[in-house]
C-alpha atoms as a PDB file:
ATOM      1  CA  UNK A   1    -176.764   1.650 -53.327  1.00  0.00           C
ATOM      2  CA  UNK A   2    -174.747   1.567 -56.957  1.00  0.00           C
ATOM      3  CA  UNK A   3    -175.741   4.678 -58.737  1.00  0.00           C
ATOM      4  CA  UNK A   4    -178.034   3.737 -61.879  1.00  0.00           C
ATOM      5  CA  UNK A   5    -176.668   5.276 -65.324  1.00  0.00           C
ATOM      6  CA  UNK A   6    -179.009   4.392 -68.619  1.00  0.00           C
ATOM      7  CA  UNK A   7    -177.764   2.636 -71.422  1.00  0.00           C
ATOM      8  CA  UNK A   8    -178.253   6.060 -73.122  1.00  0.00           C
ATOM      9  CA  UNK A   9    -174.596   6.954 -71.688  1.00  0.00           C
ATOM     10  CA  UNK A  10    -173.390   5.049 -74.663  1.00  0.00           C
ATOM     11  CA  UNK A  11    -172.612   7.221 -77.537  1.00  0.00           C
ATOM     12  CA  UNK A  12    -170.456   4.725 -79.758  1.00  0.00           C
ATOM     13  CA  UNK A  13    -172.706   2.359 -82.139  1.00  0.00           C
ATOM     14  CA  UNK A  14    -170.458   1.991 -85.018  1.00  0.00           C
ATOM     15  CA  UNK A  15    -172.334   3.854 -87.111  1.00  0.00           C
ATOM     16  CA  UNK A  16    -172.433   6.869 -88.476  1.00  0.00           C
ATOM     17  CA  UNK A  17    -170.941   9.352 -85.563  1.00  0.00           C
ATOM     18  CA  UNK A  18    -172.482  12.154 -83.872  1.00  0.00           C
ATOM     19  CA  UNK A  19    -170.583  14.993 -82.564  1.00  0.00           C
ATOM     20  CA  UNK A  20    -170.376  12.964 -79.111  1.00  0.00           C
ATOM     21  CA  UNK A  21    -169.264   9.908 -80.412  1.00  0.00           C
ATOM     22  CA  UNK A  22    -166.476  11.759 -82.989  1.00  0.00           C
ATOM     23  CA  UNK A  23    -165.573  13.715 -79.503  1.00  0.00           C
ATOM     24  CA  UNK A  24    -164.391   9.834 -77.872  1.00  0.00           C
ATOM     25  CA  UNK A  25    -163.123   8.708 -81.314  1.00  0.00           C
ATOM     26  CA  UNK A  26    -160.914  11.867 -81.500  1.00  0.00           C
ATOM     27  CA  UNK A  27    -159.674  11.047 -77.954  1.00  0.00           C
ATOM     28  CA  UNK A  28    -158.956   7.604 -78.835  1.00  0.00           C
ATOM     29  CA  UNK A  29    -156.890   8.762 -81.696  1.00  0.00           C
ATOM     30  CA  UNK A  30    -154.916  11.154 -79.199  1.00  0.00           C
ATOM     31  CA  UNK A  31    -154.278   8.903 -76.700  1.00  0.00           C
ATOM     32  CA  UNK A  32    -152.713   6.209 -79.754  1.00  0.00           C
ATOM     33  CA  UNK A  33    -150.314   9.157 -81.042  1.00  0.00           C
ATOM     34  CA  UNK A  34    -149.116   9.999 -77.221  1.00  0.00           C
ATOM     35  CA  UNK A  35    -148.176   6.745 -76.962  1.00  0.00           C
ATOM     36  CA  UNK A  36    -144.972   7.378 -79.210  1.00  0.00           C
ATOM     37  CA  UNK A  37    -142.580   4.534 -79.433  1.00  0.00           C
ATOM     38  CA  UNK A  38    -143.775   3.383 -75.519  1.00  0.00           C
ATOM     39  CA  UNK A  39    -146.754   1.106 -76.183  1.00  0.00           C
ATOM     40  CA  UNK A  40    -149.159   1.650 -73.473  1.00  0.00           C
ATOM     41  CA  UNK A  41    -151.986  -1.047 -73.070  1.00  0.00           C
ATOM     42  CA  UNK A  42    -153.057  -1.000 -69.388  1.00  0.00           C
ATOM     43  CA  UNK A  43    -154.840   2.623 -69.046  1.00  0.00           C
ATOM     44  CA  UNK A  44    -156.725   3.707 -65.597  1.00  0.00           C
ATOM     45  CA  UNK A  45    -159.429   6.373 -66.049  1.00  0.00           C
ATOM     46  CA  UNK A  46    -160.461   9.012 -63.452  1.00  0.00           C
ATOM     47  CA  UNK A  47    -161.240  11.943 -61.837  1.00  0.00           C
ATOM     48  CA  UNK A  48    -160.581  14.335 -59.099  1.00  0.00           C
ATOM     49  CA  UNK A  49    -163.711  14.059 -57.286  1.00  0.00           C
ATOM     50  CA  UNK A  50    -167.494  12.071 -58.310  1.00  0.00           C
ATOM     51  CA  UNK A  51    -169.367  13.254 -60.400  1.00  0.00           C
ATOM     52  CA  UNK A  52    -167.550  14.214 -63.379  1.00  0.00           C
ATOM     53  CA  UNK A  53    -168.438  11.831 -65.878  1.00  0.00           C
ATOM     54  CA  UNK A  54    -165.362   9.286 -65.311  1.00  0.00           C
ATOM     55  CA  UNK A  55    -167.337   5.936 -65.818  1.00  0.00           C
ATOM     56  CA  UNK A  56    -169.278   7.264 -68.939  1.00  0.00           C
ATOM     57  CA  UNK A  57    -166.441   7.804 -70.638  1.00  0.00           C
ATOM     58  CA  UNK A  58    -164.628   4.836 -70.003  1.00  0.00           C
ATOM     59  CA  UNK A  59    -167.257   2.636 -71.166  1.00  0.00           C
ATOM     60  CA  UNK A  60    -167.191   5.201 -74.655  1.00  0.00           C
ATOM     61  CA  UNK A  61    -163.395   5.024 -74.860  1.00  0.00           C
ATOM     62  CA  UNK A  62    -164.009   1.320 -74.679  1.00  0.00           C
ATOM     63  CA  UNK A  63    -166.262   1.162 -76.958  1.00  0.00           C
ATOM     64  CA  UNK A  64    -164.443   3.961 -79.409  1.00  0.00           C
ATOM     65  CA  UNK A  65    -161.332   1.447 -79.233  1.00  0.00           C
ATOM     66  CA  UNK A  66    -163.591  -1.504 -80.446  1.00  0.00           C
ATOM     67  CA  UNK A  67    -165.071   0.124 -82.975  1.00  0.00           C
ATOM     68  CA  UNK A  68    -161.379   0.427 -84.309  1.00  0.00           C
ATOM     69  CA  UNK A  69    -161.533  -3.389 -84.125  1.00  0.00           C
ATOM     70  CA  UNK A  70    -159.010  -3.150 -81.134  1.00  0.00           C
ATOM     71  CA  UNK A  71    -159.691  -6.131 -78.557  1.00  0.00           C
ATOM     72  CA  UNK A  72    -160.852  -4.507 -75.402  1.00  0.00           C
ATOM     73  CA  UNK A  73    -161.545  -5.217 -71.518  1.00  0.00           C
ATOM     74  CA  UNK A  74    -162.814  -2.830 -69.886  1.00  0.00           C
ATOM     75  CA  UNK A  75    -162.370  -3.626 -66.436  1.00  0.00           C
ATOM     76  CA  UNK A  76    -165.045  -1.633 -63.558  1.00  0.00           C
ATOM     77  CA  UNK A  77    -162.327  -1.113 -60.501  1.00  0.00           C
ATOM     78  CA  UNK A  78    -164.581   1.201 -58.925  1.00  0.00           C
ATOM     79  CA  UNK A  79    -165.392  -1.858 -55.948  1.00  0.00           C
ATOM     80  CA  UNK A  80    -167.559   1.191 -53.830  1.00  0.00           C
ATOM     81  CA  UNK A  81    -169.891   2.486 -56.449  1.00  0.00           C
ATOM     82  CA  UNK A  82    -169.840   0.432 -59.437  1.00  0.00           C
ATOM     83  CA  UNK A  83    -171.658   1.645 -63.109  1.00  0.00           C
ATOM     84  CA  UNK A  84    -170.493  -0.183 -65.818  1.00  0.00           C
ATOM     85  CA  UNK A  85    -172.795  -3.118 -65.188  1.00  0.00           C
ATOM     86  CA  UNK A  86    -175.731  -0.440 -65.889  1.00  0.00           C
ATOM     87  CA  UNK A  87    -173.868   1.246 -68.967  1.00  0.00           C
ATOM     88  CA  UNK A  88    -173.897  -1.842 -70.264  1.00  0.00           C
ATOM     89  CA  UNK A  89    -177.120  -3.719 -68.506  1.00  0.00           C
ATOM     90  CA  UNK A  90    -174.829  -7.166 -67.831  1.00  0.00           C
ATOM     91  CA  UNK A  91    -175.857  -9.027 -64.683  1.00  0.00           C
ATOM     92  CA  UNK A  92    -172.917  -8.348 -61.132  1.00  0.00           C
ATOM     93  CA  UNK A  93    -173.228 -10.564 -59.653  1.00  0.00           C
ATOM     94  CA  UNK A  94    -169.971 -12.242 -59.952  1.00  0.00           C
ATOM     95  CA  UNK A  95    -167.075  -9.995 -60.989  1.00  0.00           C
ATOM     96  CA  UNK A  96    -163.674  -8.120 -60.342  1.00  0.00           C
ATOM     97  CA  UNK A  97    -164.230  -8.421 -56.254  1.00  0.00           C
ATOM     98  CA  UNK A  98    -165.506 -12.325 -56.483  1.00  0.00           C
ATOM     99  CA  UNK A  99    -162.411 -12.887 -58.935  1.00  0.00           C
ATOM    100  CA  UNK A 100    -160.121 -10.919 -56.520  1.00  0.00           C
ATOM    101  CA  UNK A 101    -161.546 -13.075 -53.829  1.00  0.00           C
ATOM    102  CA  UNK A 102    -160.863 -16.352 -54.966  1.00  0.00           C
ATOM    103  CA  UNK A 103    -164.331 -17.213 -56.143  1.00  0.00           C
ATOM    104  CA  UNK A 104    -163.737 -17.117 -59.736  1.00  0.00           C
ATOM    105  CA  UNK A 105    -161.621 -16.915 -62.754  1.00  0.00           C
ATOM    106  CA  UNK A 106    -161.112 -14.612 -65.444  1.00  0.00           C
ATOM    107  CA  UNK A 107    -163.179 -16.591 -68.316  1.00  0.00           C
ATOM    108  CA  UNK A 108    -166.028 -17.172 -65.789  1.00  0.00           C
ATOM    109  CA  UNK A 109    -166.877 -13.180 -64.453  1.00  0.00           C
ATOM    110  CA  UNK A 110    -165.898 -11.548 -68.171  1.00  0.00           C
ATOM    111  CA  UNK A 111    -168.596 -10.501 -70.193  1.00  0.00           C
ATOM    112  CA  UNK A 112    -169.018  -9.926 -74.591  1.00  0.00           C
ATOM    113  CA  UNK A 113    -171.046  -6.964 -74.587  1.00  0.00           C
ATOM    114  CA  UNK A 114    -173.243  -6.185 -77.507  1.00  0.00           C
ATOM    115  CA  UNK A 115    -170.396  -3.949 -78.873  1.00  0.00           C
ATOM    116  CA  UNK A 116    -168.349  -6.201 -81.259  1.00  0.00           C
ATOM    117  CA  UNK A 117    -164.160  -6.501 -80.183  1.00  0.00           C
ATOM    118  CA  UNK A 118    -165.482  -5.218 -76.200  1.00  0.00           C
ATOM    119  CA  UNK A 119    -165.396  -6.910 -73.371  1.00  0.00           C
ATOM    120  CA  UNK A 120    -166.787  -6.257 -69.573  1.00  0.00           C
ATOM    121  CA  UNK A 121    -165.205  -7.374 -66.587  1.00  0.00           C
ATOM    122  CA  UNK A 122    -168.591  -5.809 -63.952  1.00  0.00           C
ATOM    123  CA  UNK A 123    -167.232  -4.831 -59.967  1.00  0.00           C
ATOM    124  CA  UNK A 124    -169.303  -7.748 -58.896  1.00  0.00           C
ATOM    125  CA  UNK A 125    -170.544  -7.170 -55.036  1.00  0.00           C
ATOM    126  CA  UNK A 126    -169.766  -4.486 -52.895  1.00  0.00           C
ATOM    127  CA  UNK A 127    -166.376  -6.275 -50.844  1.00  0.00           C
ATOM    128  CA  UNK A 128    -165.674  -4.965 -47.163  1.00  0.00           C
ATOM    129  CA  UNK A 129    -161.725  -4.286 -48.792  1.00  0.00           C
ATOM    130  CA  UNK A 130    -161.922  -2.679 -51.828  1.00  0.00           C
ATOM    131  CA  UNK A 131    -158.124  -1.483 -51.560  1.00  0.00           C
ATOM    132  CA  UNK A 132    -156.506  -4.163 -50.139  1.00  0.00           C
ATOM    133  CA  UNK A 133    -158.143  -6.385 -53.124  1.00  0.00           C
ATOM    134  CA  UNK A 134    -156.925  -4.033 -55.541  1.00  0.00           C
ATOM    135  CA  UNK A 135    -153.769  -3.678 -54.075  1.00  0.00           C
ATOM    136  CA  UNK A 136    -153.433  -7.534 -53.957  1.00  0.00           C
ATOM    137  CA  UNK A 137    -150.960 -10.010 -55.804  1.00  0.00           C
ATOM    138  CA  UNK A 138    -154.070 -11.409 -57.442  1.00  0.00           C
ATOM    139  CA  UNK A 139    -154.740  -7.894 -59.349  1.00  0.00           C
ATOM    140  CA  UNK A 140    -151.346  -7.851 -60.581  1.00  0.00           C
ATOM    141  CA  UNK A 141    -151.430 -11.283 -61.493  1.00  0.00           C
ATOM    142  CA  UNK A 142    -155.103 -10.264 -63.423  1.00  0.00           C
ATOM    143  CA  UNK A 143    -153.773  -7.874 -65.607  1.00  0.00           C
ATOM    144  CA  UNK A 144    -150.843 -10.192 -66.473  1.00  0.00           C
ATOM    145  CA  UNK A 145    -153.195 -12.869 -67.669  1.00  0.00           C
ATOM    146  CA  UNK A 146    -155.275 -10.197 -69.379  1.00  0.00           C
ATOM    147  CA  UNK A 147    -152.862  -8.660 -71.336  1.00  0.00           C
ATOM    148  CA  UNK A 148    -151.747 -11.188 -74.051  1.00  0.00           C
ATOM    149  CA  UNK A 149    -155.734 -11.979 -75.118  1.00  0.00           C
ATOM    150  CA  UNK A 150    -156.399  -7.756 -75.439  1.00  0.00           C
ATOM    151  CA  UNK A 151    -155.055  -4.889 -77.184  1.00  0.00           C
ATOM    152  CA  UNK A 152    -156.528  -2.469 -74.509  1.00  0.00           C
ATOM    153  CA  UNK A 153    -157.479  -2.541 -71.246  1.00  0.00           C
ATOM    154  CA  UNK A 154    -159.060   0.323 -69.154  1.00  0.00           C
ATOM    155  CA  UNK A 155    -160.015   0.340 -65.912  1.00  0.00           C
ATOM    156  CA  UNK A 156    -162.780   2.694 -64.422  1.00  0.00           C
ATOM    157  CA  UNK A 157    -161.372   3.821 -60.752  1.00  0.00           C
ATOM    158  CA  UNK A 158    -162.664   5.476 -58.090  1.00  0.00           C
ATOM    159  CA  UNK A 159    -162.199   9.239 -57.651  1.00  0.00           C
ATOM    160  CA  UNK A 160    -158.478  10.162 -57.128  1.00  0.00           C
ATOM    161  CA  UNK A 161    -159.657  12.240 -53.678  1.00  0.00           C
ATOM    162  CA  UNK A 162    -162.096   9.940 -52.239  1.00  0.00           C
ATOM    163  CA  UNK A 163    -160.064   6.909 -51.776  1.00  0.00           C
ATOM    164  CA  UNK A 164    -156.536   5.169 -52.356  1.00  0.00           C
ATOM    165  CA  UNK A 165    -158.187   3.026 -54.617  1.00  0.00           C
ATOM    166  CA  UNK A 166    -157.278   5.165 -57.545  1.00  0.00           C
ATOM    167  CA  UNK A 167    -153.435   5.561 -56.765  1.00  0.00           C
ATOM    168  CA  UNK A 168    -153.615   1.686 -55.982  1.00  0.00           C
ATOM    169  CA  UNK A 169    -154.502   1.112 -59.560  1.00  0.00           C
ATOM    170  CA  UNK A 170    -152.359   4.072 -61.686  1.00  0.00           C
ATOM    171  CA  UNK A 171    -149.216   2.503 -60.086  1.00  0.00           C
ATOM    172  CA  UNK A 172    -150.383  -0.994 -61.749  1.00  0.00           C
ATOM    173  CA  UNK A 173    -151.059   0.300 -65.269  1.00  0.00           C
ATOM    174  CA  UNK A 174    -149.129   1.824 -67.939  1.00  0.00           C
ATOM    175  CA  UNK A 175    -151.249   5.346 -67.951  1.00  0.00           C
ATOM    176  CA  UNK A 176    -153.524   7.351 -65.994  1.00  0.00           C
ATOM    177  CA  UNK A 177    -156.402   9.524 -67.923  1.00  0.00           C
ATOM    178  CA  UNK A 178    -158.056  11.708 -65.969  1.00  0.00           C
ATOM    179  CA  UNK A 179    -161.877  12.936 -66.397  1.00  0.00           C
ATOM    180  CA  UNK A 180    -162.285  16.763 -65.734  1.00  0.00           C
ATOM    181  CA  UNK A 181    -166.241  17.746 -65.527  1.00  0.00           C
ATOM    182  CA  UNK A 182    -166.376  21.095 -67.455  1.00  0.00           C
ATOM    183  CA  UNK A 183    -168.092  23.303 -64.307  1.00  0.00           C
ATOM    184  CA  UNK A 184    -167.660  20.298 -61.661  1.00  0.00           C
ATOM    185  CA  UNK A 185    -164.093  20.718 -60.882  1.00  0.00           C
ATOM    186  CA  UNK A 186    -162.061  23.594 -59.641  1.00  0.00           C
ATOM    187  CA  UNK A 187    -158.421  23.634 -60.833  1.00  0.00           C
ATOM    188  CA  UNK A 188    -157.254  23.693 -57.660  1.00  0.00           C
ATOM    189  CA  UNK A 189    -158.526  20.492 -56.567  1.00  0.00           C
ATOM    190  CA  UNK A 190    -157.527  18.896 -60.478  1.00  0.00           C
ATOM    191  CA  UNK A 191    -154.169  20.137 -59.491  1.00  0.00           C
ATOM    192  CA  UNK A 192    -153.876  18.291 -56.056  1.00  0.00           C
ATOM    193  CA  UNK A 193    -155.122  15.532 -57.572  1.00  0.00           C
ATOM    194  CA  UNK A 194    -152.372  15.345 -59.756  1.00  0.00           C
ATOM    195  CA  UNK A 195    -150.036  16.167 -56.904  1.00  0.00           C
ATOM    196  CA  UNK A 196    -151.389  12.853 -55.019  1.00  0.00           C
ATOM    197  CA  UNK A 197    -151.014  10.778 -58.424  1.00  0.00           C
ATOM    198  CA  UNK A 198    -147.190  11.972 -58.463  1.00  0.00           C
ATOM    199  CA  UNK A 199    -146.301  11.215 -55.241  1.00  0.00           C
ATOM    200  CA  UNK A 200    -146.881   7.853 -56.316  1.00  0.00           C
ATOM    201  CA  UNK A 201    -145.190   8.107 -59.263  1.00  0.00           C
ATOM    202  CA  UNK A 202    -148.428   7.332 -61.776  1.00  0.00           C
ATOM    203  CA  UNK A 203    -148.008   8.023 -65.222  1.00  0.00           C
ATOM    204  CA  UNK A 204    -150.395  10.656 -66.310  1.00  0.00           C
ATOM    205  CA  UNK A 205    -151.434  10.677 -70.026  1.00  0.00           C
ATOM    206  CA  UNK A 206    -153.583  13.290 -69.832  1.00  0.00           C
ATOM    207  CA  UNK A 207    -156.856  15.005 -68.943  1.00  0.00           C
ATOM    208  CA  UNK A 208    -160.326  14.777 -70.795  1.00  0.00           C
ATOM    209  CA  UNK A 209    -162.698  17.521 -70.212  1.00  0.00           C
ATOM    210  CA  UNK A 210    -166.264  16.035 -69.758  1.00  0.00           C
ATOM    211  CA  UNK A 211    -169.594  18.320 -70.868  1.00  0.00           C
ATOM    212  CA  UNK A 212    -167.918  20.571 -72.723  1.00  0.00           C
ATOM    213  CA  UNK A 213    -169.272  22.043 -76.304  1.00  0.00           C
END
């Protein structure tokens, strides 16, 4: 069964910011100065293992970049265990895997969210393929079609060291961020996660550290 996260998750309102939702804006602002002169608009967020907060703060950084009145999809690649559709309480059940299969298009599975300038493109069901979908000419041809109609697009992966879903998807976008959870993650596994994302050549932006004060 998908895991259940409240709406609670979401820290970014537009308002006035706590010291969580400063913590995503400042991130946001980060990741636009590391871009330097290469502009980076396809961005896959995750983690080593479960657990450490990956899909939470996608759906923030999504909604940080909006609140910057940036156009954002954020897309929920994570075809095993998917969240966002509970961040955000949107029905699934069409999305990314009934797109990926041929169902549906784009306009019909993408969802405006209550945050103004933010998109959500939900998993949609559970698929018996999750990688080969992702890994598909039709993904490629997704973000292709995506990327003239936003200025942003993340995509919330599965853990780097569960499956190959992650490295599927880091070779497909511009960036990788990974999540760190403060107490979650030892640095040895961090570091072979990052070992697996270079043997495949991903572009790693950086690395967030989740639950920290």
């Amino acid at each position: 069964m998908p895991r259940s996260i409240p709406r609670s998750k979401l820290f970014i309102d537009g308002g006035p910011g706590t010291a969580v939702s400063e913590a995503y804006r400042i991130l946001r602002t980060n990741i636009e100065y590391a871009q330097g002169e290469r502009r980076i608009k396809t961005i896959a967020i995750s983690s080593s293992t479960q657990g450490e907060g990956k899909s939470a703060t996608a759906a923030n950084l999504a909604a940080a970049f909006a609140d910057s009145k940036k156009k954002v999809l954020l897309v929920d690649a994570n075809l095993r265990d998917p969240i966002q559709q509970s961040i955000f309480d949107v029905p699934n059940r069409h999305g990314l895997s009934t797109l990926l299969g041929g169902q549906d298009e784009l306009g019909d599975v993408a969802v405006a969210t209550t945050i103004p300038y933010l998109t959500l493109l939900p998993a949609g069901p559970i698929p018996s393929n999750p990688a080969e979908l992702l890994g598909s000419e039709r993904m490629a041809q997704l973000l292709e079609e995506a990327k003239p109609s936003y200025d942003v697009i993340l995509i919330d992966t599965p853990a780097v060291l569960s499956f190959a879903d992650a490295q599927i998807m880091a070779v497909q976008c511009d960036s990788v961020l990974m999540v760190a959870g403060k107490g979650t993650v030892k640095k040895k596994t961090l570091g072979k996660a990052a070992s697996v994302l270079e043997q495949v050549n991903a572009r790693v932006l950086g690395v967030a550290l989740n639950e920290a004060r």
